[in-house]
PDB file of N, CA and C in Angstrom:
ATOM      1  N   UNK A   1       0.839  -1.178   0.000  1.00  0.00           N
ATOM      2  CA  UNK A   1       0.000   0.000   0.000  1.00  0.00           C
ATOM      3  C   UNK A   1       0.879   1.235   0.000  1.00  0.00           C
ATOM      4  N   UNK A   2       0.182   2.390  -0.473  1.00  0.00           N
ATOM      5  CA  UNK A   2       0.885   3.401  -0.421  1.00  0.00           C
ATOM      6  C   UNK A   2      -0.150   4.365  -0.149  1.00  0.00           C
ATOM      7  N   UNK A   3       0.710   5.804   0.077  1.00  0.00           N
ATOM      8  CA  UNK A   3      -0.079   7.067   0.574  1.00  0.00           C
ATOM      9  C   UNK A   3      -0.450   7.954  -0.634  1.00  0.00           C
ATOM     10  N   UNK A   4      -1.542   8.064  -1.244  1.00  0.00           N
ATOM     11  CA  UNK A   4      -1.357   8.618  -2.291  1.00  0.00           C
ATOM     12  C   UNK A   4      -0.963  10.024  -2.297  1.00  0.00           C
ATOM     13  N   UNK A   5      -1.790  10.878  -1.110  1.00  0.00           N
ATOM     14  CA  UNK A   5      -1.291  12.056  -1.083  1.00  0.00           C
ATOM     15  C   UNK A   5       0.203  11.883  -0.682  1.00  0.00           C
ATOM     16  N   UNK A   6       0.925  11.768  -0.063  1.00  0.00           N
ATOM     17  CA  UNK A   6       2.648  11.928  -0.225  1.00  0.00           C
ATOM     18  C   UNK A   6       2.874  11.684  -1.482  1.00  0.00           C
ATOM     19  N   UNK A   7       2.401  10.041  -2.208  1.00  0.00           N
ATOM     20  CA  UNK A   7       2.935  10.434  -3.185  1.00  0.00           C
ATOM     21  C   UNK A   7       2.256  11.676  -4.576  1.00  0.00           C
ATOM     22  N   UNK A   8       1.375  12.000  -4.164  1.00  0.00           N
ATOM     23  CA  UNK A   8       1.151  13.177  -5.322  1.00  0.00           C
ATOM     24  C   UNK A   8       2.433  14.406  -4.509  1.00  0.00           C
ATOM     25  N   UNK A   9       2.274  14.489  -3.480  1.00  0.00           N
ATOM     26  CA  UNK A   9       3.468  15.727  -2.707  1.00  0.00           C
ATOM     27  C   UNK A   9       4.554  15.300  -3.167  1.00  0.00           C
ATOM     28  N   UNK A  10       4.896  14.311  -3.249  1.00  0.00           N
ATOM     29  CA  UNK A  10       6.540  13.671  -4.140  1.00  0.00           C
ATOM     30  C   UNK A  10       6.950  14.390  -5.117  1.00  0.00           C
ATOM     31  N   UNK A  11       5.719  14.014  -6.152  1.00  0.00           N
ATOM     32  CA  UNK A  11       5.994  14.174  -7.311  1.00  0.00           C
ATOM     33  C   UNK A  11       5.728  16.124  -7.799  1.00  0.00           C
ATOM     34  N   UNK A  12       5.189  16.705  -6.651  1.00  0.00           N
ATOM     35  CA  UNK A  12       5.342  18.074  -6.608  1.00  0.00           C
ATOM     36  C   UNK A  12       6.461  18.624  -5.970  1.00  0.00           C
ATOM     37  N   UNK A  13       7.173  17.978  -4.905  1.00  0.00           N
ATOM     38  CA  UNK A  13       8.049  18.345  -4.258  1.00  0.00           C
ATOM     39  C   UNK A  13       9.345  17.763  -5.633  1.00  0.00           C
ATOM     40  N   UNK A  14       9.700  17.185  -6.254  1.00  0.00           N
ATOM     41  CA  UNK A  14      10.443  16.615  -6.796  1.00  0.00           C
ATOM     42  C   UNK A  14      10.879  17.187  -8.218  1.00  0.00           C
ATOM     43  N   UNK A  15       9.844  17.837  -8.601  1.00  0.00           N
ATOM     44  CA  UNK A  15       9.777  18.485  -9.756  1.00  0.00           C
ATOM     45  C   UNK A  15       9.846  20.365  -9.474  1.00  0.00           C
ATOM     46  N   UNK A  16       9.326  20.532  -8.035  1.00  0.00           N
ATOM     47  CA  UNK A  16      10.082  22.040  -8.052  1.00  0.00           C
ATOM     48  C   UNK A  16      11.449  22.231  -7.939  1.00  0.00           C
ATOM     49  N   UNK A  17      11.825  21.107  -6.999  1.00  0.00           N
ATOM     50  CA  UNK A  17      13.804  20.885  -6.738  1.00  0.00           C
ATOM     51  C   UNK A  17      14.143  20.986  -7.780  1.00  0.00           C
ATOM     52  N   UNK A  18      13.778  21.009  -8.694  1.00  0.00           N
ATOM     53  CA  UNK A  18      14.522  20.366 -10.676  1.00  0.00           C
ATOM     54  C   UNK A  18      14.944  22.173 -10.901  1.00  0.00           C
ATOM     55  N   UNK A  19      14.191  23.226 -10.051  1.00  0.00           N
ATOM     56  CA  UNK A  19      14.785  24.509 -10.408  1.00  0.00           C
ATOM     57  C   UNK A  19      15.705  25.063  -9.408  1.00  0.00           C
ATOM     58  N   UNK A  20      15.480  24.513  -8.095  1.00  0.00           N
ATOM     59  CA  UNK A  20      15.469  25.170  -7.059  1.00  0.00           C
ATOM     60  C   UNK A  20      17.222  24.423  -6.492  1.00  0.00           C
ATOM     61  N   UNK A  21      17.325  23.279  -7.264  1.00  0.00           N
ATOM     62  CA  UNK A  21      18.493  22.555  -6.474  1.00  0.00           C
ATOM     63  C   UNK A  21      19.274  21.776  -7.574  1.00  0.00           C
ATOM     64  N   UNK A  22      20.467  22.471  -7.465  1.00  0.00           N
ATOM     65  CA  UNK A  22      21.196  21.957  -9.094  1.00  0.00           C
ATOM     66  C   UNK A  22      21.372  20.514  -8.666  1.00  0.00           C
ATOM     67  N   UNK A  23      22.060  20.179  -7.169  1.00  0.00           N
ATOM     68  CA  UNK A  23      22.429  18.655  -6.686  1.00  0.00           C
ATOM     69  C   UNK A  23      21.471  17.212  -7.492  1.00  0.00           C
ATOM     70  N   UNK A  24      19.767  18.400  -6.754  1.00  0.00           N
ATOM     71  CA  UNK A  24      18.644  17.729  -7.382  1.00  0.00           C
ATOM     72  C   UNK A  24      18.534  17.565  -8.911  1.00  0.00           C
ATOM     73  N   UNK A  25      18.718  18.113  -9.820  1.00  0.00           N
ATOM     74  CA  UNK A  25      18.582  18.458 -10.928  1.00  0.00           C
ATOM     75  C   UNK A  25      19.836  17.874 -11.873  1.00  0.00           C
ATOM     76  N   UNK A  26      21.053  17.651 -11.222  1.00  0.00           N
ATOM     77  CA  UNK A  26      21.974  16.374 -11.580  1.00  0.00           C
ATOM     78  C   UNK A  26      21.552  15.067 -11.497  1.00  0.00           C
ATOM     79  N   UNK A  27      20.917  14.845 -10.119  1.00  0.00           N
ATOM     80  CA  UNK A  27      20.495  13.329  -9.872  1.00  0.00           C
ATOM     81  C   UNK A  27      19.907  12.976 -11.325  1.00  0.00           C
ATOM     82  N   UNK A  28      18.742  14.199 -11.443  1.00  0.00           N
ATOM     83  CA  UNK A  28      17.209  13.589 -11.982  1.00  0.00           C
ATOM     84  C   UNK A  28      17.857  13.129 -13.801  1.00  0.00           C
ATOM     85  N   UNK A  29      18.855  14.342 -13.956  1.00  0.00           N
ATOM     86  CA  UNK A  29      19.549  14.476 -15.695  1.00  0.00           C
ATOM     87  C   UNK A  29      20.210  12.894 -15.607  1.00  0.00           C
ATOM     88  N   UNK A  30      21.003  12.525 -14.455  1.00  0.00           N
ATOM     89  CA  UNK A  30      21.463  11.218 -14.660  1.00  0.00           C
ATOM     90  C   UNK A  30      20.537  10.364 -14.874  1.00  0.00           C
ATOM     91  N   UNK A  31      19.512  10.278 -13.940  1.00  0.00           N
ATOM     92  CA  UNK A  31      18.594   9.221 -14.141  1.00  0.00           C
ATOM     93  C   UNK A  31      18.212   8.845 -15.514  1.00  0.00           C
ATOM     94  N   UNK A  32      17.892  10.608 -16.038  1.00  0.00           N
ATOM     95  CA  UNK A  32      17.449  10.219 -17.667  1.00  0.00           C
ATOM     96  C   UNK A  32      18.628   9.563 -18.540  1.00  0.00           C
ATOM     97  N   UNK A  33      19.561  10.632 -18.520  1.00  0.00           N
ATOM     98  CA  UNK A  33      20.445   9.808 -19.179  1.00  0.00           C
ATOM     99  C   UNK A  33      20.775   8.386 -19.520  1.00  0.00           C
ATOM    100  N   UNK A  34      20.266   7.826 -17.869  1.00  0.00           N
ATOM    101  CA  UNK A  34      20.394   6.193 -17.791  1.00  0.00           C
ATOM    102  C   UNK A  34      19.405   5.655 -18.563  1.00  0.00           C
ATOM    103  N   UNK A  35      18.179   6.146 -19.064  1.00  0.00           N
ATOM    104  CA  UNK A  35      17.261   5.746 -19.935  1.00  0.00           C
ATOM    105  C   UNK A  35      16.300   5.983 -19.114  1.00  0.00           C
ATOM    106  N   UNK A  36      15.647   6.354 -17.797  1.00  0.00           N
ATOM    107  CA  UNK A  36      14.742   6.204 -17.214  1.00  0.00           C
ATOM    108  C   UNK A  36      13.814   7.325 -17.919  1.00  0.00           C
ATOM    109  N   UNK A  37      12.740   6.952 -17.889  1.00  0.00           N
ATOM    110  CA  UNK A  37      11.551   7.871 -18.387  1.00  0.00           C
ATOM    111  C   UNK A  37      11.341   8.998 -17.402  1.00  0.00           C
ATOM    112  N   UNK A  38      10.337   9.925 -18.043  1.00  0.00           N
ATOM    113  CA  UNK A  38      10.490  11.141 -17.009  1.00  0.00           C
ATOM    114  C   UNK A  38       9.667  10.687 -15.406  1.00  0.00           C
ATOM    115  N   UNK A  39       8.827   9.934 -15.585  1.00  0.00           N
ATOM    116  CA  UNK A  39       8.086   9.311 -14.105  1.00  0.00           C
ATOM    117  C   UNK A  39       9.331   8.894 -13.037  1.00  0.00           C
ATOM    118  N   UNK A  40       9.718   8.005 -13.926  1.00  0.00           N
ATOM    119  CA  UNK A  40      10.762   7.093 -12.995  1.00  0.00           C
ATOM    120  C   UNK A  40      11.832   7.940 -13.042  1.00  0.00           C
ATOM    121  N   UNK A  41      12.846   8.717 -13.128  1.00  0.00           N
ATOM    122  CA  UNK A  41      13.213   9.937 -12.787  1.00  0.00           C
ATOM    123  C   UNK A  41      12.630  10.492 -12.130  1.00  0.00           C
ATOM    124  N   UNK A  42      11.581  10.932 -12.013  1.00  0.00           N
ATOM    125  CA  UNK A  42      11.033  11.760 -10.719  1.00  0.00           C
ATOM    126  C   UNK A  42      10.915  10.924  -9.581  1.00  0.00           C
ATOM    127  N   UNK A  43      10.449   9.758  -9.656  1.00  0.00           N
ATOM    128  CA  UNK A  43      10.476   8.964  -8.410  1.00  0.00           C
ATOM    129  C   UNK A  43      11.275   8.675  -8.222  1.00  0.00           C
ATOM    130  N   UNK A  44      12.541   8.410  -8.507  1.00  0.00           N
ATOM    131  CA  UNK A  44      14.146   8.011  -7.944  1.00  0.00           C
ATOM    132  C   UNK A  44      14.576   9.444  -7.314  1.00  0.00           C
ATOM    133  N   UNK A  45      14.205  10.695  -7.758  1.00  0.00           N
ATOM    134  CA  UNK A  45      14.881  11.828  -7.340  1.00  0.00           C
ATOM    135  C   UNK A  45      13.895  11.818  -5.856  1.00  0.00           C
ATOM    136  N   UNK A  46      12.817  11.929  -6.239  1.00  0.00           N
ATOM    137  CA  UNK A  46      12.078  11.570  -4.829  1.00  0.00           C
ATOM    138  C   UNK A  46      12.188  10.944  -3.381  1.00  0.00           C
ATOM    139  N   UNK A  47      12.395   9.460  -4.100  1.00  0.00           N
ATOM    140  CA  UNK A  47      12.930   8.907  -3.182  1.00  0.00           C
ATOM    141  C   UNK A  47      14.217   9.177  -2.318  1.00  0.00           C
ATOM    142  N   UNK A  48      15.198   9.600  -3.118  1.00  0.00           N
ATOM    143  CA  UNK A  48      16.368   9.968  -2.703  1.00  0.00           C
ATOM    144  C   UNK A  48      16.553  11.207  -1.751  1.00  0.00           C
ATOM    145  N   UNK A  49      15.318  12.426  -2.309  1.00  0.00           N
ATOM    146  CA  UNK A  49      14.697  13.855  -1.090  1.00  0.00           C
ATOM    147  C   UNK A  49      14.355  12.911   0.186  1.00  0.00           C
ATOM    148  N   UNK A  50      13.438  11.845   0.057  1.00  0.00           N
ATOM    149  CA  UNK A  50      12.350  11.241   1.117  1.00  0.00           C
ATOM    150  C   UNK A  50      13.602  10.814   2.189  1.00  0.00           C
ATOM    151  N   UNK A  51      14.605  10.174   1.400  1.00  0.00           N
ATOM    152  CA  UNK A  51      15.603   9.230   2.398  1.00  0.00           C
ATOM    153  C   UNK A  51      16.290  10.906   3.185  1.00  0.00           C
ATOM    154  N   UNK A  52      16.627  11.554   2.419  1.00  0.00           N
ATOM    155  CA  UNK A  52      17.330  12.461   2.920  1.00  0.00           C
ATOM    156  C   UNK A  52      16.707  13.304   4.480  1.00  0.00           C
ATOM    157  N   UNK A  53      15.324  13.443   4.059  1.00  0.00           N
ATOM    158  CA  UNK A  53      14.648  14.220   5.048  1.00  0.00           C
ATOM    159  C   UNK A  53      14.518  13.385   6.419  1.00  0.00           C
ATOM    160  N   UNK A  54      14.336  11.806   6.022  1.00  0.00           N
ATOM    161  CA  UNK A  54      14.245  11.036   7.115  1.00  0.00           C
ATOM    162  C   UNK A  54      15.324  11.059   7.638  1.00  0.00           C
ATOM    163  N   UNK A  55      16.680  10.840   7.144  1.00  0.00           N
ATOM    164  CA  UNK A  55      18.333  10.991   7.719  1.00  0.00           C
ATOM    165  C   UNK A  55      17.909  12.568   8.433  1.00  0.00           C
ATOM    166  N   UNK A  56      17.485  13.321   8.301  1.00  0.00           N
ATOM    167  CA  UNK A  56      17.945  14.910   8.638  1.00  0.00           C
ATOM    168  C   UNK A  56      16.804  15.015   9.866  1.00  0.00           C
ATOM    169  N   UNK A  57      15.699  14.027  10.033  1.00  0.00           N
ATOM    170  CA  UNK A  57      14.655  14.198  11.151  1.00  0.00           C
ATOM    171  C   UNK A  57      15.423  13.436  11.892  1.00  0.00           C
ATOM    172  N   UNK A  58      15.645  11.882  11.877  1.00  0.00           N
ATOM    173  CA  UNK A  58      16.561  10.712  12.919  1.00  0.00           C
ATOM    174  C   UNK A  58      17.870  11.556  13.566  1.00  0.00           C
ATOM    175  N   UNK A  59      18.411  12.558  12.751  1.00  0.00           N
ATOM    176  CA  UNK A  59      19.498  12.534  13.411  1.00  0.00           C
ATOM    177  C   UNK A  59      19.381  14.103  13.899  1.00  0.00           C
ATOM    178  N   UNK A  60      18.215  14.709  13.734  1.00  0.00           N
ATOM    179  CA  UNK A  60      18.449  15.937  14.321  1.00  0.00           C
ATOM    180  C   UNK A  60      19.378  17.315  13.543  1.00  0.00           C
ATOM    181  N   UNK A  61      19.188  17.154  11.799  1.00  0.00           N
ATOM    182  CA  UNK A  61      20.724  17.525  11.167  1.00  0.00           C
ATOM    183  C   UNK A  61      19.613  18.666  10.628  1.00  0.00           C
ATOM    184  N   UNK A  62      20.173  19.781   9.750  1.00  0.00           N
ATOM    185  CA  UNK A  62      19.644  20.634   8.714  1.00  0.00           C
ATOM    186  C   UNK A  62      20.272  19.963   7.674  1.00  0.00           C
ATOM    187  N   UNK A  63      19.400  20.054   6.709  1.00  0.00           N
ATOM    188  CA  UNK A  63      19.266  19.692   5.242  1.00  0.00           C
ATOM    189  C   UNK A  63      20.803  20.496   4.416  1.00  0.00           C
ATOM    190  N   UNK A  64      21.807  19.569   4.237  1.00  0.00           N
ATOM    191  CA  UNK A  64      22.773  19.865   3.004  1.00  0.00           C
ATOM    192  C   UNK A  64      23.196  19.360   2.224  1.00  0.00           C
ATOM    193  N   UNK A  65      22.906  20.058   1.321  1.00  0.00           N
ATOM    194  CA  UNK A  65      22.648  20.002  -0.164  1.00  0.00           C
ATOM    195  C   UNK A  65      23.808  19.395  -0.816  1.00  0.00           C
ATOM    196  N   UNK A  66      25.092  19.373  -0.470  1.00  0.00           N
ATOM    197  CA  UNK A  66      25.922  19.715  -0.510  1.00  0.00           C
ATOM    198  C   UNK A  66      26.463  17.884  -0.029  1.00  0.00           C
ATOM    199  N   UNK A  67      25.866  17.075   0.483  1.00  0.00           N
ATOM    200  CA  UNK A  67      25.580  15.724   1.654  1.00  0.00           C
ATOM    201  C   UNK A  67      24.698  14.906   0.951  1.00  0.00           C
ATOM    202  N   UNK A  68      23.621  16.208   0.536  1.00  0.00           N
ATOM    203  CA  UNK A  68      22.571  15.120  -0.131  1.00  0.00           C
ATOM    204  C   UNK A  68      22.895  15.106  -0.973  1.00  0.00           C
ATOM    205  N   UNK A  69      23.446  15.910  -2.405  1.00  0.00           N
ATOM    206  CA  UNK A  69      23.556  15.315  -3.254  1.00  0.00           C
ATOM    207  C   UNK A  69      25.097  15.923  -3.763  1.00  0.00           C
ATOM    208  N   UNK A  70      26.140  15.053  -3.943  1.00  0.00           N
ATOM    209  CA  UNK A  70      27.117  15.189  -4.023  1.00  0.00           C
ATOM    210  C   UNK A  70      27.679  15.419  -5.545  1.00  0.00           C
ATOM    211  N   UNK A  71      27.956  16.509  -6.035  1.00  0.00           N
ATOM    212  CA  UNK A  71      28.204  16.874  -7.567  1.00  0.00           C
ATOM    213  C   UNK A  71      30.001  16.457  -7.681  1.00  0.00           C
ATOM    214  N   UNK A  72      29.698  15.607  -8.648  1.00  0.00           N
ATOM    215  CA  UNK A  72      30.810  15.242  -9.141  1.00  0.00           C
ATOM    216  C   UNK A  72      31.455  16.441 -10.537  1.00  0.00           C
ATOM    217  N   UNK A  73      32.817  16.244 -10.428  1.00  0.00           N
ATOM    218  CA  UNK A  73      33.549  17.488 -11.202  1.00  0.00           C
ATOM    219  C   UNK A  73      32.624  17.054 -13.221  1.00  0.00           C
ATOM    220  N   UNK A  74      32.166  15.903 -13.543  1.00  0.00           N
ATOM    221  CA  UNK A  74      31.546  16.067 -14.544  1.00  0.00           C
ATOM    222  C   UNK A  74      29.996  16.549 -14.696  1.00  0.00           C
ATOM    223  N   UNK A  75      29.505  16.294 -13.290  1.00  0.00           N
ATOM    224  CA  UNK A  75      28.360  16.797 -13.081  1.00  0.00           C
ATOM    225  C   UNK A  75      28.061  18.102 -13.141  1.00  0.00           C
ATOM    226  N   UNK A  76      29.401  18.814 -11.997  1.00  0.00           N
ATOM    227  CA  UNK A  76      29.109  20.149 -12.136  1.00  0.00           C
ATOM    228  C   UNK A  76      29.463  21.288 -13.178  1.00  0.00           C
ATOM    229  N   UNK A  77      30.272  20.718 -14.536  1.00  0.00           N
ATOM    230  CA  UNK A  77      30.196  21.368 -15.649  1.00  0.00           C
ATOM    231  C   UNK A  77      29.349  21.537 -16.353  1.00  0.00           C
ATOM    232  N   UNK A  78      28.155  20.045 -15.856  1.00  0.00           N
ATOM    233  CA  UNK A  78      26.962  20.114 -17.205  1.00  0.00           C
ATOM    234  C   UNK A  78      25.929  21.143 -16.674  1.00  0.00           C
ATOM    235  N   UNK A  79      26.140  21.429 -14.936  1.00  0.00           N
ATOM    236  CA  UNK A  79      24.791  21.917 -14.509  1.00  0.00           C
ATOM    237  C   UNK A  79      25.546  23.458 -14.567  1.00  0.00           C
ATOM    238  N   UNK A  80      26.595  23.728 -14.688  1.00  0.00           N
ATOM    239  CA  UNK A  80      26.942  25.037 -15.176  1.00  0.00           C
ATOM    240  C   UNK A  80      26.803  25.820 -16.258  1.00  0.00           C
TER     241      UNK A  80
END
């Protein structure tokens, strides 16, 4: 079973990051790249926000960007 409202919030939360967060917006370009369609790209980038927020509630942390999603030196030429 699943929650549908989270997941409709997923897939809204997941698709504003695509402007708001280059880290985010590397993940999601890889995903495609890998062949994933635009759904499944959004739900892998999703999932990957969801894990993050749960790591950042368990441990008491603020959200970095920087942790969560780690830009590699080819990554960060393309998102430049």
């Amino acid at each position: 079973m699943k929650n549908d409202r989270l997941n409709h919030a997923g897939y809204l939360w997941a698709f504003a990051s695509l402007q708001g967060s280059a880290g985010a917006n590397a993940h999601y370009r890889r995903s495609r790249e890998q062949g994933d369609w635009q759904a499944a790209a959004q739900r892998h980038l999703f999932n990957r926000m969801i894990g993050q927020l749960y790591h950042c509630l368990q441990h008491r942390e603020r959200f970095d960007e920087s942790a969560a999603f780690p830009v590699g030196i080819k990554d960060a030429a393309q998102v430049a």
